[in-house]
PDB file of N, CA and C in Angstrom:
ATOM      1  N   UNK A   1      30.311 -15.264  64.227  1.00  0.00           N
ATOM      2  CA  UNK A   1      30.399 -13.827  64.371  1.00  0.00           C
ATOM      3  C   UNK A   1      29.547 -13.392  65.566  1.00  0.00           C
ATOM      4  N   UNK A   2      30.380 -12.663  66.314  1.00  0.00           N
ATOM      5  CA  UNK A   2      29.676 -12.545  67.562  1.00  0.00           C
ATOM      6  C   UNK A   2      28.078 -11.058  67.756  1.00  0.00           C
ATOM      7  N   UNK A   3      27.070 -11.043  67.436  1.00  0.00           N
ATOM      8  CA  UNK A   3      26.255 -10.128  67.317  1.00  0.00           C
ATOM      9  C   UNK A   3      25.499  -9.709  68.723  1.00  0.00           C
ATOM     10  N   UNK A   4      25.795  -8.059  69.134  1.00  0.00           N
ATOM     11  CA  UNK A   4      24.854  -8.147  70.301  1.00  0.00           C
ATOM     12  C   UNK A   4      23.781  -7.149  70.246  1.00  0.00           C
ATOM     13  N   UNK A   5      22.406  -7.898  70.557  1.00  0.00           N
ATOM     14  CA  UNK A   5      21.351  -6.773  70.314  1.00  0.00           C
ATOM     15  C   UNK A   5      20.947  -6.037  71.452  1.00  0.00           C
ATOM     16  N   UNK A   6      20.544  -4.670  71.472  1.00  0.00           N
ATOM     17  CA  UNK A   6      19.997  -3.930  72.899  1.00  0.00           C
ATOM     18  C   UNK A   6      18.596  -3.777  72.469  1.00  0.00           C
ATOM     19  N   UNK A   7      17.415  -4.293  73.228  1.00  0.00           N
ATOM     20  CA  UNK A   7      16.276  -3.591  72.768  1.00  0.00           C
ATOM     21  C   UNK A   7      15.491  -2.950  74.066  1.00  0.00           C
ATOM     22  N   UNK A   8      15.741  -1.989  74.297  1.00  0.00           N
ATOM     23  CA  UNK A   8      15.295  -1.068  75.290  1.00  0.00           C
ATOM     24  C   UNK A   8      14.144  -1.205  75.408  1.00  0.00           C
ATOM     25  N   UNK A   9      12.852  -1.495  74.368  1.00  0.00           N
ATOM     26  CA  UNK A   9      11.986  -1.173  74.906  1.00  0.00           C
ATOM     27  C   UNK A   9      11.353  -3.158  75.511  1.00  0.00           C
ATOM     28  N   UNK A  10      12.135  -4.111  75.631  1.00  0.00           N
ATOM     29  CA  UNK A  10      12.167  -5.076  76.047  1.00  0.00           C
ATOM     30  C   UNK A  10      12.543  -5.031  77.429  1.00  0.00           C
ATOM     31  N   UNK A  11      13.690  -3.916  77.801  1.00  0.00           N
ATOM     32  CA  UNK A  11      14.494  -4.265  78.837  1.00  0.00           C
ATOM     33  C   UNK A  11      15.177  -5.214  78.924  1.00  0.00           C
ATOM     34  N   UNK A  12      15.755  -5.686  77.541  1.00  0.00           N
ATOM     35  CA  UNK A  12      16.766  -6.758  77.887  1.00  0.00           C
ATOM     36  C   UNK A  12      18.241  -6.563  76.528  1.00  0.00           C
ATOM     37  N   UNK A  13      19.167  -7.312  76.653  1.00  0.00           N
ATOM     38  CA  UNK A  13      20.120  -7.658  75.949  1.00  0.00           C
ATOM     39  C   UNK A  13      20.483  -8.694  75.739  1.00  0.00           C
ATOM     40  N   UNK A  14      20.555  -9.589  74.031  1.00  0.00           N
ATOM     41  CA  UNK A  14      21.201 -10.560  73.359  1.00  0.00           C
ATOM     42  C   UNK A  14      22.247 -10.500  73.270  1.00  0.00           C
ATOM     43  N   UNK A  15      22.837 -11.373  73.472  1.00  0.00           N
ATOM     44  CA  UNK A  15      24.201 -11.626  72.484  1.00  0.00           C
ATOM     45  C   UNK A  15      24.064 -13.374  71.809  1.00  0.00           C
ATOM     46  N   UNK A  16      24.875 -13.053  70.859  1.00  0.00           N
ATOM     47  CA  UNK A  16      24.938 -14.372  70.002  1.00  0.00           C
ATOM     48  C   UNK A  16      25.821 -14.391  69.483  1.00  0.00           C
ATOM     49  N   UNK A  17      26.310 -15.863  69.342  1.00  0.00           N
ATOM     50  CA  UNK A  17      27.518 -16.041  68.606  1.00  0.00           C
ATOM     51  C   UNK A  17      27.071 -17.314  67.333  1.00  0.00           C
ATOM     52  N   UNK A  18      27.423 -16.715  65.831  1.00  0.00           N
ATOM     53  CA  UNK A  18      26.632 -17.527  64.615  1.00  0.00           C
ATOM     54  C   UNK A  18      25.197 -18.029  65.005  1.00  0.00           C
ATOM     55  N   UNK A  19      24.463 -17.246  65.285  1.00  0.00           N
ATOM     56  CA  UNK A  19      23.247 -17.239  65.573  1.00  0.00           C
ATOM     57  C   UNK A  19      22.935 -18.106  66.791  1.00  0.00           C
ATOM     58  N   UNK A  20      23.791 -18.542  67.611  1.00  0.00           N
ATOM     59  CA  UNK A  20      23.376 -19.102  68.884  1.00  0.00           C
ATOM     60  C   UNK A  20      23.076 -18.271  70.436  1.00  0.00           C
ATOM     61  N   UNK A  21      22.020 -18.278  70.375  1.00  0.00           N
ATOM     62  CA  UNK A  21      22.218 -17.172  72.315  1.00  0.00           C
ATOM     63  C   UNK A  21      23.530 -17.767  73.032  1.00  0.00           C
ATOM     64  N   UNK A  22      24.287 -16.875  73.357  1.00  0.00           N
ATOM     65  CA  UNK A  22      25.286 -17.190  74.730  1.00  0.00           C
ATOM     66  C   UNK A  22      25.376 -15.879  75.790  1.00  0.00           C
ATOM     67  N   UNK A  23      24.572 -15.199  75.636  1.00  0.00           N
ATOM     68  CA  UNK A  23      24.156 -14.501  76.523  1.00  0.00           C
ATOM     69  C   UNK A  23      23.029 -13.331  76.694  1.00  0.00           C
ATOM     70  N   UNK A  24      22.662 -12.912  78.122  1.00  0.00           N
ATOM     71  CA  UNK A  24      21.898 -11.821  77.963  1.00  0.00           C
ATOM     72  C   UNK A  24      21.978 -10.943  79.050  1.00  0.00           C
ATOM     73  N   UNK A  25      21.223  -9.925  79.571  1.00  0.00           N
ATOM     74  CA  UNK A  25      20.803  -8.912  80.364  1.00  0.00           C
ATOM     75  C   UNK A  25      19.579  -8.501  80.133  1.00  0.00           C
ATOM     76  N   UNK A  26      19.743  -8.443  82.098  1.00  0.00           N
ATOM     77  CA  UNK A  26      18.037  -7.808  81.409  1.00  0.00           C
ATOM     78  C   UNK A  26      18.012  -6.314  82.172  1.00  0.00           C
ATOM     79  N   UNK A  27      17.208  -5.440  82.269  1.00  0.00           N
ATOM     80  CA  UNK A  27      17.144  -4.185  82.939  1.00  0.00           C
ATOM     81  C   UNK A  27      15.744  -3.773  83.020  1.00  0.00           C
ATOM     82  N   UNK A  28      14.602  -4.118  83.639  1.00  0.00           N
ATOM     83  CA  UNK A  28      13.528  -3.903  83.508  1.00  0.00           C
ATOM     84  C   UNK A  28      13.468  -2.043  83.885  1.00  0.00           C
ATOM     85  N   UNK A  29      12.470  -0.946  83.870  1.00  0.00           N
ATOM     86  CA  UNK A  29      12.400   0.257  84.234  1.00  0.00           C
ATOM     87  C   UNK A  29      11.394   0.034  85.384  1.00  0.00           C
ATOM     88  N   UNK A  30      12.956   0.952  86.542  1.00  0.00           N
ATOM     89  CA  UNK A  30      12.031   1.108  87.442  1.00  0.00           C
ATOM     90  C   UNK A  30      11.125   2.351  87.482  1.00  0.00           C
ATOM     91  N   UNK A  31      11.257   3.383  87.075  1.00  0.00           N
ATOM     92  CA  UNK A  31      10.777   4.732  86.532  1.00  0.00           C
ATOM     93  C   UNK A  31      11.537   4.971  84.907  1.00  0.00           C
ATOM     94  N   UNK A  32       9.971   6.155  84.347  1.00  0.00           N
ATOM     95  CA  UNK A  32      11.012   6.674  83.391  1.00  0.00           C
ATOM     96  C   UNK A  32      12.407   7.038  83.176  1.00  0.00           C
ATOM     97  N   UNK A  33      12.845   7.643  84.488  1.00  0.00           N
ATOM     98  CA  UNK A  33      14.444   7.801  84.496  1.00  0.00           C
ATOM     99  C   UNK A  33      15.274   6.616  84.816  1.00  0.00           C
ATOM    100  N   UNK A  34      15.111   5.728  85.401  1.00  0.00           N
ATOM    101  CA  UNK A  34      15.886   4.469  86.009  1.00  0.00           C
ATOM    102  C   UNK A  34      15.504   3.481  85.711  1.00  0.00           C
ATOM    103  N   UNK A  35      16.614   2.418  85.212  1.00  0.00           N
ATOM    104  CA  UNK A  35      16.409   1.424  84.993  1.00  0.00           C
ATOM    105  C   UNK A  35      17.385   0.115  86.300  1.00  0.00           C
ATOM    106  N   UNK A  36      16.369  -0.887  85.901  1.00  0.00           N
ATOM    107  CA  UNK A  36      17.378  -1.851  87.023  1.00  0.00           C
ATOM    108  C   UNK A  36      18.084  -3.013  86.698  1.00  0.00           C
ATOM    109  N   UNK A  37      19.201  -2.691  86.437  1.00  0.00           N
ATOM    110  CA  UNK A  37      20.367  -3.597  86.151  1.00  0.00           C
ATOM    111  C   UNK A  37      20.116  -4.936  87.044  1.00  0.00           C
ATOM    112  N   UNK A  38      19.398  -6.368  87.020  1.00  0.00           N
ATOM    113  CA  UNK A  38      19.048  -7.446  87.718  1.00  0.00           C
ATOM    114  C   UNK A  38      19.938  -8.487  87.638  1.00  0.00           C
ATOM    115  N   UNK A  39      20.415  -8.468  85.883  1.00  0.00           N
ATOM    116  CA  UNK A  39      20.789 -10.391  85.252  1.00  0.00           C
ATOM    117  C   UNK A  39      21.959  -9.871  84.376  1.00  0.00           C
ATOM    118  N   UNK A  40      23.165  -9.978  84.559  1.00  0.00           N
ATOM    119  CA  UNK A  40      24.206 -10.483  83.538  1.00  0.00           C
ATOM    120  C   UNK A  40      24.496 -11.661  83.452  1.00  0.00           C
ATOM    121  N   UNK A  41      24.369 -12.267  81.948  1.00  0.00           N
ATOM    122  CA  UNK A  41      24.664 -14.055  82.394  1.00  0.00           C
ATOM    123  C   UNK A  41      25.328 -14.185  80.413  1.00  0.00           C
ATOM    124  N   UNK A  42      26.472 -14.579  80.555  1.00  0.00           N
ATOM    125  CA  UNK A  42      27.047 -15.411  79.554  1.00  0.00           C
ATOM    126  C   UNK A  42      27.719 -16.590  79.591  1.00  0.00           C
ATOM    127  N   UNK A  43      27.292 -17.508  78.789  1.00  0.00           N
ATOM    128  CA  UNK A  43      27.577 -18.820  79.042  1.00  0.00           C
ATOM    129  C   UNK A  43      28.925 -19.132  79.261  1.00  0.00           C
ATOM    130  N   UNK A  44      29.535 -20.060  80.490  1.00  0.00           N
ATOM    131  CA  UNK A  44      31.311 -20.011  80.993  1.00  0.00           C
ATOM    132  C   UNK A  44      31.746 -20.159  79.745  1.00  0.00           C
ATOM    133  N   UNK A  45      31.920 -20.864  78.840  1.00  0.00           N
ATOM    134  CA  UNK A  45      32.882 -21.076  77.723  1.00  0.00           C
ATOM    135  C   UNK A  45      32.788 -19.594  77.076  1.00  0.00           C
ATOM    136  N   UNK A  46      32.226 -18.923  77.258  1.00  0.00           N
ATOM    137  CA  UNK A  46      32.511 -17.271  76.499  1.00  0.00           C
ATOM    138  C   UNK A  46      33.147 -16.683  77.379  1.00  0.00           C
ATOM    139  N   UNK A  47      33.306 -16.880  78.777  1.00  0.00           N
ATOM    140  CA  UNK A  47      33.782 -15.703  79.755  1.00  0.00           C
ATOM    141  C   UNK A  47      35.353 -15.336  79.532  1.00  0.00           C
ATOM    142  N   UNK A  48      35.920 -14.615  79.805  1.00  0.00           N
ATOM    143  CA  UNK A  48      37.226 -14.761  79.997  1.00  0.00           C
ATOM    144  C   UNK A  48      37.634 -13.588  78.487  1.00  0.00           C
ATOM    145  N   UNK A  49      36.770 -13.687  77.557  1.00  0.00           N
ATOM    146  CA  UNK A  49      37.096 -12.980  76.104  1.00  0.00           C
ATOM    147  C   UNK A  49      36.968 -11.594  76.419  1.00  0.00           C
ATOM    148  N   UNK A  50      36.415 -11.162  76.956  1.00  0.00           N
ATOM    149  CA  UNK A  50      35.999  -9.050  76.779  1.00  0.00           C
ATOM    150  C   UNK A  50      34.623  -8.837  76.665  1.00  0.00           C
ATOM    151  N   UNK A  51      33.803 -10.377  76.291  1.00  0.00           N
ATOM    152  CA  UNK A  51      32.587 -10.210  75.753  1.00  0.00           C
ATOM    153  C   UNK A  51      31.457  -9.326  77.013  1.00  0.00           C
ATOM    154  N   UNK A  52      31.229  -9.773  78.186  1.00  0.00           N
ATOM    155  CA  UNK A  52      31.046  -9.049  79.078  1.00  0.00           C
ATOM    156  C   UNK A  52      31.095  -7.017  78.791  1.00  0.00           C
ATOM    157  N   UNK A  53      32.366  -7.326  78.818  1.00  0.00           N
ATOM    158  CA  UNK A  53      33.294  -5.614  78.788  1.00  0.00           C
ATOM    159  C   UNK A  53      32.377  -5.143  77.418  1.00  0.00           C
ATOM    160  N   UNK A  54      32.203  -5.584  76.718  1.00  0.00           N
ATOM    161  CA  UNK A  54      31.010  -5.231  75.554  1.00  0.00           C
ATOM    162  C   UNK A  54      30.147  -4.935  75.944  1.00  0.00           C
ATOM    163  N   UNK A  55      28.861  -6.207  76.208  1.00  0.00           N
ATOM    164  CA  UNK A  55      27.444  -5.848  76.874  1.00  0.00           C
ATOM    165  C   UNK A  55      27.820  -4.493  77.943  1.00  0.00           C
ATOM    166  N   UNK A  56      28.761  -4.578  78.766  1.00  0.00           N
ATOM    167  CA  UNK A  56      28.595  -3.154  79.798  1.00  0.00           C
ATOM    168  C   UNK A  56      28.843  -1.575  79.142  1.00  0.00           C
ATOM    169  N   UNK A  57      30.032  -1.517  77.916  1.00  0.00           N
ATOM    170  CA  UNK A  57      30.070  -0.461  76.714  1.00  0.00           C
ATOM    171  C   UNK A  57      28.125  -0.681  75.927  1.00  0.00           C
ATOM    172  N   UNK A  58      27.549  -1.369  75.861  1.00  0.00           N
ATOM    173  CA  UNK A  58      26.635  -1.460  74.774  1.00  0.00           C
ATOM    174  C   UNK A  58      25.822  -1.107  75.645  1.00  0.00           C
ATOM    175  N   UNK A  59      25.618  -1.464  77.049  1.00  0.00           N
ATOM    176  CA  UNK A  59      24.235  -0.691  78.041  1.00  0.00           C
ATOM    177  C   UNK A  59      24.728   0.715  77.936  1.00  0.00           C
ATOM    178  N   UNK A  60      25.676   1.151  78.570  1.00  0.00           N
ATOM    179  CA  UNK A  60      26.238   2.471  78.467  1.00  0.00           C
ATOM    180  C   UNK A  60      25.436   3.245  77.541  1.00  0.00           C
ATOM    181  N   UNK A  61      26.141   2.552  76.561  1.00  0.00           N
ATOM    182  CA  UNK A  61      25.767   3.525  74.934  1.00  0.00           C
ATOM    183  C   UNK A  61      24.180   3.249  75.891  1.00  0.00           C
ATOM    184  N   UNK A  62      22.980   2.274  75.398  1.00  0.00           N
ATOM    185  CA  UNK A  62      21.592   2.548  75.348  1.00  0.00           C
ATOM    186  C   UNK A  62      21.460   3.461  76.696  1.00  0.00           C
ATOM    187  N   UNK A  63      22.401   3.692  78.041  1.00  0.00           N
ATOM    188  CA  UNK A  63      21.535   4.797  79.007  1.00  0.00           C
ATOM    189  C   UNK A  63      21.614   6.603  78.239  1.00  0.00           C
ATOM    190  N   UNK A  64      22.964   6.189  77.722  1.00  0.00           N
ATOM    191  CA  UNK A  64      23.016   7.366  76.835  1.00  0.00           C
ATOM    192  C   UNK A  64      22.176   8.065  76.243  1.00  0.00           C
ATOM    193  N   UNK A  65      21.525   6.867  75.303  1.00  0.00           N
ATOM    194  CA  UNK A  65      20.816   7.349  74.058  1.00  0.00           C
ATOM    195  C   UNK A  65      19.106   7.870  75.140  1.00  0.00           C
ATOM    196  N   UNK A  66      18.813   7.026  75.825  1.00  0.00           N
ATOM    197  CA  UNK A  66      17.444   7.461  76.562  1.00  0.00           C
ATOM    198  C   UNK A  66      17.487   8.043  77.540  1.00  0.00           C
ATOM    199  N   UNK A  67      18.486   8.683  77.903  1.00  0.00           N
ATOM    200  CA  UNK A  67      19.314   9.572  79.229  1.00  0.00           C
ATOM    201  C   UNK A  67      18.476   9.190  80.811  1.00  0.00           C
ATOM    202  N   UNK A  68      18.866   7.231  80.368  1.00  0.00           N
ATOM    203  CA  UNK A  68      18.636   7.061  81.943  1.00  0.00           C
ATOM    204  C   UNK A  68      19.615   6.809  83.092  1.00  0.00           C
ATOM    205  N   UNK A  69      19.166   6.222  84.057  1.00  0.00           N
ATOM    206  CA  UNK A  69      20.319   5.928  84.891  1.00  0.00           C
ATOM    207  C   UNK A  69      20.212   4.290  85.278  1.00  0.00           C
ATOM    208  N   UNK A  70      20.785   3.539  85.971  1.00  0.00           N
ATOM    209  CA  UNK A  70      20.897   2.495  86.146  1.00  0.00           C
ATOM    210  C   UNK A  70      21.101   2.315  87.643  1.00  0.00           C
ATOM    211  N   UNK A  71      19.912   1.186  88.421  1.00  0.00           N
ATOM    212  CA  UNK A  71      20.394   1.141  89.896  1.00  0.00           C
ATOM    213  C   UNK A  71      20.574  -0.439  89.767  1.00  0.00           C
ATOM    214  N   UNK A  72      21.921  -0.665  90.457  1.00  0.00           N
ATOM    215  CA  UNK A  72      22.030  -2.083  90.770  1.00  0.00           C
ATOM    216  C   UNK A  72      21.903  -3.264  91.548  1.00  0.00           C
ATOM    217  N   UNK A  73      21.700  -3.892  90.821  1.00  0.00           N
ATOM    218  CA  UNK A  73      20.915  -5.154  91.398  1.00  0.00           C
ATOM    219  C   UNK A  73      21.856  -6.331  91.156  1.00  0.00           C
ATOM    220  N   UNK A  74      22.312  -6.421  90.097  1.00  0.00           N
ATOM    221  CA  UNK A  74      22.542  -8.131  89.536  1.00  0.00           C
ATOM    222  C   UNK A  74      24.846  -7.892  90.560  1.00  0.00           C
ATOM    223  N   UNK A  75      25.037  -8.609  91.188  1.00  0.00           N
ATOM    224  CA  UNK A  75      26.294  -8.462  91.904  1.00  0.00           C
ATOM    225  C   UNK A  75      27.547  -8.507  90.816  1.00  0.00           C
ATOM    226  N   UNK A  76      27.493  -9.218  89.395  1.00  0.00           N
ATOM    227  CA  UNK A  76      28.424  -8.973  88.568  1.00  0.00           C
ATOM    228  C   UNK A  76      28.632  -7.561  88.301  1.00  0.00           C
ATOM    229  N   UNK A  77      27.345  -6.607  88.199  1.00  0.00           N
ATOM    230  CA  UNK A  77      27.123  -5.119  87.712  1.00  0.00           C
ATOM    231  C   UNK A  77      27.598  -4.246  88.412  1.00  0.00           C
ATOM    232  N   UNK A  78      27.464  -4.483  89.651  1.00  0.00           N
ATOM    233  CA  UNK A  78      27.731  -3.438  90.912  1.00  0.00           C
ATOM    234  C   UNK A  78      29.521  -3.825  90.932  1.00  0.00           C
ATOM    235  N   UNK A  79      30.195  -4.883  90.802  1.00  0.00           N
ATOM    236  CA  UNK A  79      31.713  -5.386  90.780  1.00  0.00           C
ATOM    237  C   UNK A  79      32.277  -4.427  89.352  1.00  0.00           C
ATOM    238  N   UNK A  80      31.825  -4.358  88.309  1.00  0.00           N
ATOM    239  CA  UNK A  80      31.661  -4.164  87.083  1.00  0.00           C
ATOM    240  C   UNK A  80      31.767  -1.951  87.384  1.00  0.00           C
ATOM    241  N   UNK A  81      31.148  -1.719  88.163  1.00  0.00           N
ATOM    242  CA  UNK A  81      30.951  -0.389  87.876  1.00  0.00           C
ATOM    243  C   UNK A  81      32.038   0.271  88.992  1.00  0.00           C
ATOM    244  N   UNK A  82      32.551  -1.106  89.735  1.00  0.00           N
ATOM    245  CA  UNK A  82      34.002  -0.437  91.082  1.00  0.00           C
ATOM    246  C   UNK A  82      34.593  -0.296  90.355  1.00  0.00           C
ATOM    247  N   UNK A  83      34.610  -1.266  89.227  1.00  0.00           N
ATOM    248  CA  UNK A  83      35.951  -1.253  88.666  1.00  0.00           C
ATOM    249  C   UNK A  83      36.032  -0.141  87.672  1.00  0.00           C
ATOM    250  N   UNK A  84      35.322   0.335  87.212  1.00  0.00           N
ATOM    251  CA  UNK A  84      35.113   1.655  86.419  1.00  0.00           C
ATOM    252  C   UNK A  84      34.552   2.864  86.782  1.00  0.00           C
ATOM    253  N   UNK A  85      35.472   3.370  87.249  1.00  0.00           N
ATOM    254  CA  UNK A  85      34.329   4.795  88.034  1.00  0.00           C
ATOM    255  C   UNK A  85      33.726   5.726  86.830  1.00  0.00           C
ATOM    256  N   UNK A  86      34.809   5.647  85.794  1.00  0.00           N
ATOM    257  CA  UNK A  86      34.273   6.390  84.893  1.00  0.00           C
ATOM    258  C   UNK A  86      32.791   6.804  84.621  1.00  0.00           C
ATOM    259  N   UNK A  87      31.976   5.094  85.009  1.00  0.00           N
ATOM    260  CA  UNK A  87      31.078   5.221  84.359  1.00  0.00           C
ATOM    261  C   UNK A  87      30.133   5.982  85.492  1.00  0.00           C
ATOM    262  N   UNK A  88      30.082   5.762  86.525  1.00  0.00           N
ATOM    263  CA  UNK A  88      29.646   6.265  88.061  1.00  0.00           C
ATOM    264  C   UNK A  88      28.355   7.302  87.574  1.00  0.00           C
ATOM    265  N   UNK A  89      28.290   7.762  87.037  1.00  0.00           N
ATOM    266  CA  UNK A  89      27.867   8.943  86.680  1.00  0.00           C
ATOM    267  C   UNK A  89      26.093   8.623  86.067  1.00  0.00           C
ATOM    268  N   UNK A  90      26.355   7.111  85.495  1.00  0.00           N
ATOM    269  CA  UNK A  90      25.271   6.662  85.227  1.00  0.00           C
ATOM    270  C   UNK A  90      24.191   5.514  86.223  1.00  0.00           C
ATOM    271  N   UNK A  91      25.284   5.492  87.584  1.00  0.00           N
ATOM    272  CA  UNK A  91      24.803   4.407  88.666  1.00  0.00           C
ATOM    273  C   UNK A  91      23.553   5.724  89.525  1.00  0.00           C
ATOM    274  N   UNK A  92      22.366   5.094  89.718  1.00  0.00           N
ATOM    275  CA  UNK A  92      21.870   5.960  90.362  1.00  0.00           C
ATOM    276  C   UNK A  92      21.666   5.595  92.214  1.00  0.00           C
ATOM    277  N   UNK A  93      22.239   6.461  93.246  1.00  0.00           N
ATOM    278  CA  UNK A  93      22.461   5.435  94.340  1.00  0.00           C
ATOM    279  C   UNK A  93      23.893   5.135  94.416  1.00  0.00           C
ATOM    280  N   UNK A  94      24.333   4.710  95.547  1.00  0.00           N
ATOM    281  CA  UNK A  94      25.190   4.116  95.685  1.00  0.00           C
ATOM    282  C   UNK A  94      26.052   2.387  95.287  1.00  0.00           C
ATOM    283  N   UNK A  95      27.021   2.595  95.175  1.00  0.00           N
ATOM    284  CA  UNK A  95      27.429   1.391  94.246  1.00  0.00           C
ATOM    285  C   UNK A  95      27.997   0.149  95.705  1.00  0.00           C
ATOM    286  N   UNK A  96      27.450  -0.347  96.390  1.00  0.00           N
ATOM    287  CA  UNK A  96      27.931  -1.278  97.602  1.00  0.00           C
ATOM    288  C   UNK A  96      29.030  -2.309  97.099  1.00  0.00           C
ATOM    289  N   UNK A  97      29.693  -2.466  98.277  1.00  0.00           N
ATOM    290  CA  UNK A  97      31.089  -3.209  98.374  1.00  0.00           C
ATOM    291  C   UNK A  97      29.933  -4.868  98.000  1.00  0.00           C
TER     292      UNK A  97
END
């Protein structure tokens, strides 16, 4: 069963599958308002599922809940937020090619 934890005040994100890590994020704060998106990493045999497309819905939700913003760093994140402008709103800065 795939479980993913956010703990904000870590700056990072679990995921696990039957209690094994297969992935994380981290987002250390660069200010109270901003945080910095650095590390998306899930292990290749998970890629390809949506699991990703999760962790990026599950940061979402946590900028939500602490009404921050996110500047990017890690190159999966910044690919990740072209492809969704929707979310734009929470990138602080510009999102580079």
């Amino acid at each position: 069963m795939l479980e993913i934890k956010v703990n904000c005040e870590d700056d990072e994100m679990t995921v696990y599958d039957d209690g094994k890590l297969i992935g994380h994020m981290t987002f250390p704060k660069e200010s109270m308002e901003v945080v910095l998106l650095n590390e998306v990493y899930l292990k290749e045999e998970y890629r390809g599922q949506g699991i990703t497309q999760m962790m990026m819905e599950e940061f979402i939700n946590s900028l939500e809940k602490t009404k921050r913003k996110v500047r990017l760093i890690c190159p999966f994140a910044k690919k990740w937020f072209r492809k969704n402008p929707q979310y734009s709103k929470y990138v602080e800065g510009y999102v580079e090619e």
